[in-house]
Protein backbone atom coordinates (compact mmCIF):
# COMPACT_ATOMS: atom_id res chain seq x y z
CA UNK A 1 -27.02 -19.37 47.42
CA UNK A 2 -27.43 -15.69 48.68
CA UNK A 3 -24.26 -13.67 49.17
CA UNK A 4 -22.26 -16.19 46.51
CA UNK A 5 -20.62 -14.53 43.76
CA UNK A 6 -20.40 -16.46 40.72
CA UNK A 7 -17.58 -15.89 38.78
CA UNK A 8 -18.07 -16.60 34.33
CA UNK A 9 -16.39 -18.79 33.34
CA UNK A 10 -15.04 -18.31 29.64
CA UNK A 11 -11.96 -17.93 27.14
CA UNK A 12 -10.38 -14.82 27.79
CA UNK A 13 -8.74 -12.64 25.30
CA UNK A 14 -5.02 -13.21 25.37
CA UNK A 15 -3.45 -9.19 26.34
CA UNK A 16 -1.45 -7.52 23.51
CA UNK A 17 1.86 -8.12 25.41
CA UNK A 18 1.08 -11.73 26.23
CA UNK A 19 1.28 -12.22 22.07
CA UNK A 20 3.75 -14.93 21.62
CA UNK A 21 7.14 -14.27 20.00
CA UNK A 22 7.47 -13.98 16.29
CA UNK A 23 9.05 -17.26 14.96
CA UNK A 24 9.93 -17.01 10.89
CA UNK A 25 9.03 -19.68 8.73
CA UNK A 26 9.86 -18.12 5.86
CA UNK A 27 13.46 -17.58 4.17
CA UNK A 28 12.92 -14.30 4.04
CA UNK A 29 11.39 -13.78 7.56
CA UNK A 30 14.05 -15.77 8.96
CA UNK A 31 16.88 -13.32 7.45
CA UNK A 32 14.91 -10.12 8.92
CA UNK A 33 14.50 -12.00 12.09
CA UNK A 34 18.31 -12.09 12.39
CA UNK A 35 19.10 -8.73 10.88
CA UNK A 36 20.41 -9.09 8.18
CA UNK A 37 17.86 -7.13 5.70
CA UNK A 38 17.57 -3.43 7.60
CA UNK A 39 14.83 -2.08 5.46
CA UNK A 40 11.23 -3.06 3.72
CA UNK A 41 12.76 -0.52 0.95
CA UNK A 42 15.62 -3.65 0.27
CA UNK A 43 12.44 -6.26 0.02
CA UNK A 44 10.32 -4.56 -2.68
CA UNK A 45 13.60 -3.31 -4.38
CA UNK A 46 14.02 -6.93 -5.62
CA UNK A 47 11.09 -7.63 -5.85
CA UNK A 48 10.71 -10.30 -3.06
CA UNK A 49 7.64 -11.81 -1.71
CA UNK A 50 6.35 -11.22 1.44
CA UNK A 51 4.81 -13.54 3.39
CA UNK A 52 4.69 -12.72 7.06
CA UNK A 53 3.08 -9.45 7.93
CA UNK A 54 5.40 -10.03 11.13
CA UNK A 55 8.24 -8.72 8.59
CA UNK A 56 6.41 -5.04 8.01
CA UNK A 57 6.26 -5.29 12.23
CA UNK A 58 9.64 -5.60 12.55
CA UNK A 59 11.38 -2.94 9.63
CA UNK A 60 8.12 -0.51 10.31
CA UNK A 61 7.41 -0.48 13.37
CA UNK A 62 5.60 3.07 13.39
CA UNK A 63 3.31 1.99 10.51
CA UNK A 64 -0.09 3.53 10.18
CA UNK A 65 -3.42 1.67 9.54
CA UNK A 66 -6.38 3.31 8.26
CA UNK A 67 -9.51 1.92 8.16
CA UNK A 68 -11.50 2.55 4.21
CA UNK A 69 -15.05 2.95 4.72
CA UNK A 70 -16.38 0.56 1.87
CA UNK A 71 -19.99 -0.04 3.12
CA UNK A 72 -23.32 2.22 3.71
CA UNK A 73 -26.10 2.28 5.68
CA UNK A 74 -29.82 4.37 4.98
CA UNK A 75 -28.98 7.34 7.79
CA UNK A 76 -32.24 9.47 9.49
CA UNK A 77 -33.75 11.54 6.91
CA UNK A 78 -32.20 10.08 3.64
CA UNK A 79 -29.26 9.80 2.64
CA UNK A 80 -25.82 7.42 3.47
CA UNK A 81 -24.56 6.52 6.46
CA UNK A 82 -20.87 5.39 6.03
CA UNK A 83 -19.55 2.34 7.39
CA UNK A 84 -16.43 0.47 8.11
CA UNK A 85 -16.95 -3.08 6.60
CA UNK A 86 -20.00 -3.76 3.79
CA UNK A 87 -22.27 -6.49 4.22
CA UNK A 88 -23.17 -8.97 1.49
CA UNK A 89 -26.20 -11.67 2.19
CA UNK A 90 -26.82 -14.75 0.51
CA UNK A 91 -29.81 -17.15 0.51
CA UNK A 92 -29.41 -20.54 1.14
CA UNK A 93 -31.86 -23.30 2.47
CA UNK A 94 -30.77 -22.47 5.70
CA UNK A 95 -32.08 -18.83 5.58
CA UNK A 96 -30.01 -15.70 4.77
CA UNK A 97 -26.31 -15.90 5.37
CA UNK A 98 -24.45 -12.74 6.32
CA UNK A 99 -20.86 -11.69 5.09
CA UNK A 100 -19.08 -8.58 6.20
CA UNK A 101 -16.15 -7.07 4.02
CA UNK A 102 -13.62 -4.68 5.37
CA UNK A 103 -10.66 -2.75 3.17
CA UNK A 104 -7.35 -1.51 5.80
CA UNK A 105 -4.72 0.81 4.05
CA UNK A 106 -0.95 0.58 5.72
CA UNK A 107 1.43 2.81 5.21
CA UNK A 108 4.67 4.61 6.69
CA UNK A 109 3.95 7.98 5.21
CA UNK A 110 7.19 7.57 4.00
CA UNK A 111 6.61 5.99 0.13
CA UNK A 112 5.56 2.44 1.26
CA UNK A 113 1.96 1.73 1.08
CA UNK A 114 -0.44 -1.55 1.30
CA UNK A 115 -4.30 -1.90 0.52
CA UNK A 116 -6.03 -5.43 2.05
CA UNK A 117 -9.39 -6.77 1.46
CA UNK A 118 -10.71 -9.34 3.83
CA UNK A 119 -14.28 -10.81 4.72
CA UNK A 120 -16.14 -12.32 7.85
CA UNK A 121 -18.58 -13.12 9.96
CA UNK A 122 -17.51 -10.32 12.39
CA UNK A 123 -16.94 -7.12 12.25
CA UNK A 124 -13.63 -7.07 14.13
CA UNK A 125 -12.15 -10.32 12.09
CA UNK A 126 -12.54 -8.89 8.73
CA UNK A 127 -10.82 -5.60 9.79
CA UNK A 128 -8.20 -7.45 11.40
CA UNK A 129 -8.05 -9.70 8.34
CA UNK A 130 -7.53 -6.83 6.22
CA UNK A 131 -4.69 -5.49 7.94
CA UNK A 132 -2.46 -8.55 7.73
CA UNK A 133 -3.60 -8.63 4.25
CA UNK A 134 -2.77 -5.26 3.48
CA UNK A 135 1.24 -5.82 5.19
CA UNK A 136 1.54 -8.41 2.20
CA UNK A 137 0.83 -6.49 -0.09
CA UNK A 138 2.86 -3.59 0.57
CA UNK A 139 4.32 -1.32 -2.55
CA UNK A 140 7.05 1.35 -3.34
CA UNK A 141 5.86 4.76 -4.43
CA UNK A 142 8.12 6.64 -6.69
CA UNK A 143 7.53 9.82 -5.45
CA UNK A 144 9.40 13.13 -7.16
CA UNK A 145 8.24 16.81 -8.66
CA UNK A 146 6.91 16.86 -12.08
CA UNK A 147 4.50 19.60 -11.37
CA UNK A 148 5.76 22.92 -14.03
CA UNK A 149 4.87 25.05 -11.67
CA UNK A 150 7.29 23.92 -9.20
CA UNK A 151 10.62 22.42 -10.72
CA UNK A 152 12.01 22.29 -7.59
CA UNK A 153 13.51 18.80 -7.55
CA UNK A 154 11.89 17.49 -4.40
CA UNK A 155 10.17 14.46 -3.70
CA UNK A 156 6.81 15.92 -2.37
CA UNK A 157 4.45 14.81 -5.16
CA UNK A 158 4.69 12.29 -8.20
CA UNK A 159 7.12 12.80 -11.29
CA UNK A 160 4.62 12.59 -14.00
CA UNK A 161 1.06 11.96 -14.68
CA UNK A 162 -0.27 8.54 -14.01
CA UNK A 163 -3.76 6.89 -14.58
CA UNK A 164 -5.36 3.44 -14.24
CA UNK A 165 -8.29 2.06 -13.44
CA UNK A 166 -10.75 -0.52 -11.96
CA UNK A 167 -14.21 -1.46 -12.36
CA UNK A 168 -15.65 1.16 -13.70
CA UNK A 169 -13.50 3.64 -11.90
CA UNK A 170 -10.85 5.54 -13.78
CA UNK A 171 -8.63 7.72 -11.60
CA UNK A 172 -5.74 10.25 -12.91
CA UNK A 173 -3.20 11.44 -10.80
CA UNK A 174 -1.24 14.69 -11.46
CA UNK A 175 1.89 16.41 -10.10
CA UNK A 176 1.18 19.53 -7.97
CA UNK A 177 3.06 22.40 -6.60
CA UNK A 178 4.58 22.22 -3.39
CA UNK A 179 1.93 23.99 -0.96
CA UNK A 180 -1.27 22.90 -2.73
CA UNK A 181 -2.18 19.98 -0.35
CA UNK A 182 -4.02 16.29 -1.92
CA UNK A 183 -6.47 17.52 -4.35
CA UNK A 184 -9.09 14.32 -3.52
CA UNK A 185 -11.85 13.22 -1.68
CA UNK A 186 -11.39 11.57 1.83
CA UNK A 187 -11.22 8.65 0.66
CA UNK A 188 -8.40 9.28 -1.63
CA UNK A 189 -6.15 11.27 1.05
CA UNK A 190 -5.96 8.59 3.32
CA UNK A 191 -4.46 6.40 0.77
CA UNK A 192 -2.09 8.95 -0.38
CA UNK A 193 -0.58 10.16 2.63
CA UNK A 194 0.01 7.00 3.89
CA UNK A 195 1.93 6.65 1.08
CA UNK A 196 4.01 10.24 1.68
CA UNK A 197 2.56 11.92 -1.13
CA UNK A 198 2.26 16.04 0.11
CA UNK A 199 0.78 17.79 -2.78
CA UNK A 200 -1.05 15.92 -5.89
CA UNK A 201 -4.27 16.35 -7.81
CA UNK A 202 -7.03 13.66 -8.79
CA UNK A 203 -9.63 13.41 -10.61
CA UNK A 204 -11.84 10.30 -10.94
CA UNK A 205 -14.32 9.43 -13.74
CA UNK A 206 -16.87 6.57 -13.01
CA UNK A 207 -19.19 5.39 -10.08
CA UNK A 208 -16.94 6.86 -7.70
CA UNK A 209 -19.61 5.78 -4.63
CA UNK A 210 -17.95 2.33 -5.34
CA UNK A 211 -14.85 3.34 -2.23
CA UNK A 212 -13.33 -0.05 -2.98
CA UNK A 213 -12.96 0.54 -6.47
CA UNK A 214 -11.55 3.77 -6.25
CA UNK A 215 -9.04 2.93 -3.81
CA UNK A 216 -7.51 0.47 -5.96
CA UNK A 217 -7.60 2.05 -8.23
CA UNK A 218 -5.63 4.65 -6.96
CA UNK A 219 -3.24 2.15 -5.78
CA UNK A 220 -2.82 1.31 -9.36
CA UNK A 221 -1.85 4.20 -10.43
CA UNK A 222 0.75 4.90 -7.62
CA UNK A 223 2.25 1.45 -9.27
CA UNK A 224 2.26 2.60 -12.98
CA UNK A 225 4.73 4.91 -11.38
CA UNK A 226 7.58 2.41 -11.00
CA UNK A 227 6.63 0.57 -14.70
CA UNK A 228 8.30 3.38 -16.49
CA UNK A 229 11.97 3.17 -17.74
CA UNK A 230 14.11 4.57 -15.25
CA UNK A 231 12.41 3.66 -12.25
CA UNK A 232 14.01 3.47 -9.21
């Protein structure tokens, strides 16, 4: 009919402050929820277990996310064009089968930090995936300054030298001056100052075009930090 307007009909997405309320079903969410634990820092302390990304919500509530850029794309005239999520494909009977793989870093800049790995068949999914992933597996950086050319006691860098590594990525981290910045790729300095780290050097050894590698491997390292005897 002319002149009728025809209105879709279809789910619509559910507004960020129509979420509903948080209800625990954990022991551990349930003690946050009523305020009795005051800080993440108490959590990994003794080495609870998170497992509500509701409870990183609630102590950090100005956490930053930051998206790793994992997968590549041929760009115009050669060379990689870097993308947010990297896509796997598998052949089954069917045809090919798609699979999209997204890493999130979270962090309070303040010497908590989380990596999360999550996959899907959207784009938005596996980077929302990875987030929640990434707030249960949060970690404590022991931060200090070891650097010699410093000595001044702080806690603007790391306290000694620290390696690990994964895959065939080997990163070493190093204690720097105050004033010298992250010493790293991109990559690498969104990891570490989400974690609150202000002046460091790294250098990697490997395939460092493998991001996901390197990243967790760097997150490795950060937790060698707190294996040591005396460890806060």
């Amino acid at each position: 009919m002319a002149g009728k307007k025809f209105e879709r009909h279809g789910r619509r997405r559910r507004p960020e402050e129509e979420k509903p309320p948080w209800v625990p079903k954990t022991a551990l969410g349930k003690r946050v929820f009523k305020g009795e634990i005051k800080s993440l820092d108490e959590i990994l302390k003794r080495g609870e277990v998170i497992l509500e990304p509701e409870i990183v919500d609630a102590l950090i509530p100005e956490s930053k996310q930051e998206i790793i850029y994992v997968g590549g794309s041929p760009g115009k005239g050669g060379g990689i064009r870097r993308t947010a999520t990297k896509r796997t494909v598998r052949m089954h009977k069917s045809g090919r089968r798609f699979k999209l793989t997204a890493v999130v870093a979270v962090g309070d800049s303040k010497g908590v930090v989380g990596l999360g790995k999550s996959s899907s068949k959207e784009h938005r999914t596996a980077l929302e995936k990875a987030a929640l992933q990434a707030k249960l597996n949060m970690v404590r950086v022991r931060k200090g300054c070891g650097s010699w050319e410093c000595a001044c006691g702080g806690d603007h860098s790391i306290p000694f030298k620290s390696e690990a590594k994964v895959g065939s990525v080997r990163v070493v981290l190093y204690p720097g001056p105050k004033g010298l910045g992250i010493v790293a790729n991109p990559t690498g300095r969104q990891i570490l100052s989400l974690a609150g780290i202000q002046d460091i050097w790294v250098k990697t050894f490997g395939n460092t075009h493998a991001r996901m590698n390197m990243v967790y491997a760097i997150l490795e390292a950060l937790k060698n930090l707190n294996k040591t005897k005396g460890a806060l």
